[in-house]
Protein backbone atom coordinates (compact mmCIF):
# COMPACT_ATOMS: atom_id res chain seq x y z
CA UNK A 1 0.72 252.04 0.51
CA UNK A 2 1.66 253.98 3.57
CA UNK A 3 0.92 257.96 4.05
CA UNK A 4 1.92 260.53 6.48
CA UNK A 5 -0.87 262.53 8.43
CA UNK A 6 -0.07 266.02 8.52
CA UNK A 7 -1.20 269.28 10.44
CA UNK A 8 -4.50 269.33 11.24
CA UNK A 9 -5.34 265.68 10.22
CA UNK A 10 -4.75 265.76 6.56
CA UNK A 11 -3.20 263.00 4.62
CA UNK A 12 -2.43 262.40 1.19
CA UNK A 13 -4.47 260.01 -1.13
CA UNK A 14 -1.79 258.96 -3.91
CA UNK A 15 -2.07 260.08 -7.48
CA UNK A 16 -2.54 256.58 -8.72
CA UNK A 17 -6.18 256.06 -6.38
CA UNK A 18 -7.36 259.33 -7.41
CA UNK A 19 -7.24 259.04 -10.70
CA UNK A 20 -8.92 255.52 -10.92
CA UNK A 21 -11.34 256.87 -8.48
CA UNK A 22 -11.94 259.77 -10.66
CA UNK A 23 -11.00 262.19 -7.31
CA UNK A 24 -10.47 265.74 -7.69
CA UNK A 25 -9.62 268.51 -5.41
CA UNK A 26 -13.42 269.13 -4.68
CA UNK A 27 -14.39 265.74 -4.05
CA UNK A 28 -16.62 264.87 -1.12
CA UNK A 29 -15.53 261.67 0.79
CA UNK A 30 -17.07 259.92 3.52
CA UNK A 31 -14.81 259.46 6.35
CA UNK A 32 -16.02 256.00 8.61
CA UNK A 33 -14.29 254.35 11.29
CA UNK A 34 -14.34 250.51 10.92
CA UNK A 35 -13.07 248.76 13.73
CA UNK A 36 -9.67 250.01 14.16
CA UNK A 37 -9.25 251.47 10.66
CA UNK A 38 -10.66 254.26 8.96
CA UNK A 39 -12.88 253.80 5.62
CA UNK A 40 -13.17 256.68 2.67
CA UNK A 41 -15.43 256.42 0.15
CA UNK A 42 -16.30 258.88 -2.38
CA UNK A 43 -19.36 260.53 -2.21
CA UNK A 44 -20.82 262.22 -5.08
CA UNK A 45 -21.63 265.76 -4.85
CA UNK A 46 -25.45 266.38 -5.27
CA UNK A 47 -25.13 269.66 -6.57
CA UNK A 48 -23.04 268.66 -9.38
CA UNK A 49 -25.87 265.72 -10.62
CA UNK A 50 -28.57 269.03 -9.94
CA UNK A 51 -26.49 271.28 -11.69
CA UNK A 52 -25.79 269.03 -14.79
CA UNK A 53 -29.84 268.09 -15.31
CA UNK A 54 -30.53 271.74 -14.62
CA UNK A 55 -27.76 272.76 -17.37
CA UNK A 56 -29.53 269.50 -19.74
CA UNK A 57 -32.95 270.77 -19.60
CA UNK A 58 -32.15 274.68 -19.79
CA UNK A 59 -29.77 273.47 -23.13
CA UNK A 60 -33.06 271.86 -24.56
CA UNK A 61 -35.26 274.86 -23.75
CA UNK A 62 -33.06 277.27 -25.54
CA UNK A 63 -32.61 279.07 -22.02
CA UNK A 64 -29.40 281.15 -21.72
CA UNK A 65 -27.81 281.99 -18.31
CA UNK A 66 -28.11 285.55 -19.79
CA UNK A 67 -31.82 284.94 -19.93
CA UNK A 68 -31.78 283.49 -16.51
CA UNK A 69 -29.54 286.74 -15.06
CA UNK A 70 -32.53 288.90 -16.52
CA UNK A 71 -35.39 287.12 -15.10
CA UNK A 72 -33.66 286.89 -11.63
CA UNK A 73 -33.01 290.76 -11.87
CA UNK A 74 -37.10 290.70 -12.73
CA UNK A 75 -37.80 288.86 -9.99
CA UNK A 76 -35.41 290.53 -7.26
CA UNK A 77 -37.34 293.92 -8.21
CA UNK A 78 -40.52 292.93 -7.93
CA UNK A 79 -39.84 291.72 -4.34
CA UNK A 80 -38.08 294.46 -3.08
């Protein structure tokens, strides 16, 4: 397959890659040169595998982000 680099260095990965590759318009790749070529890999995001065990183990401790919004309001007041 053959892309076209465009202004300020940006080139187009096509559909057919990203979607195997499970790509989205957020995704993190890791840009390598190899030899004379270039090499991107995906890179998964660590704050989306955080984020998801966080959003697990809050599900299992019955905590709502409501309940979390009120204890960081707690918390912000007492430190001010």
């Amino acid at each position: 397959m053959v892309t076209r680099m465009r202004e300020k260095g940006q080139v187009t990965i096509p559909a057919n890659i990203r979607e195997s590759l499970h790509l989205n318009r957020d995704s993190i790749l890791s840009v390598t040169k190899v030899g004379d070529g270039i090499l991107l890999t995906p890179k998964p995001s660590v704050f989306e595998a955080v984020s998801d065990k966080f959003s697990k183990a809050a599900k299992v401790k019955g905590i709502s982000l409501d309940d979390l919004l009120t204890d960081l309001k707690k918390v912000r007041h007492n430190k001010v």
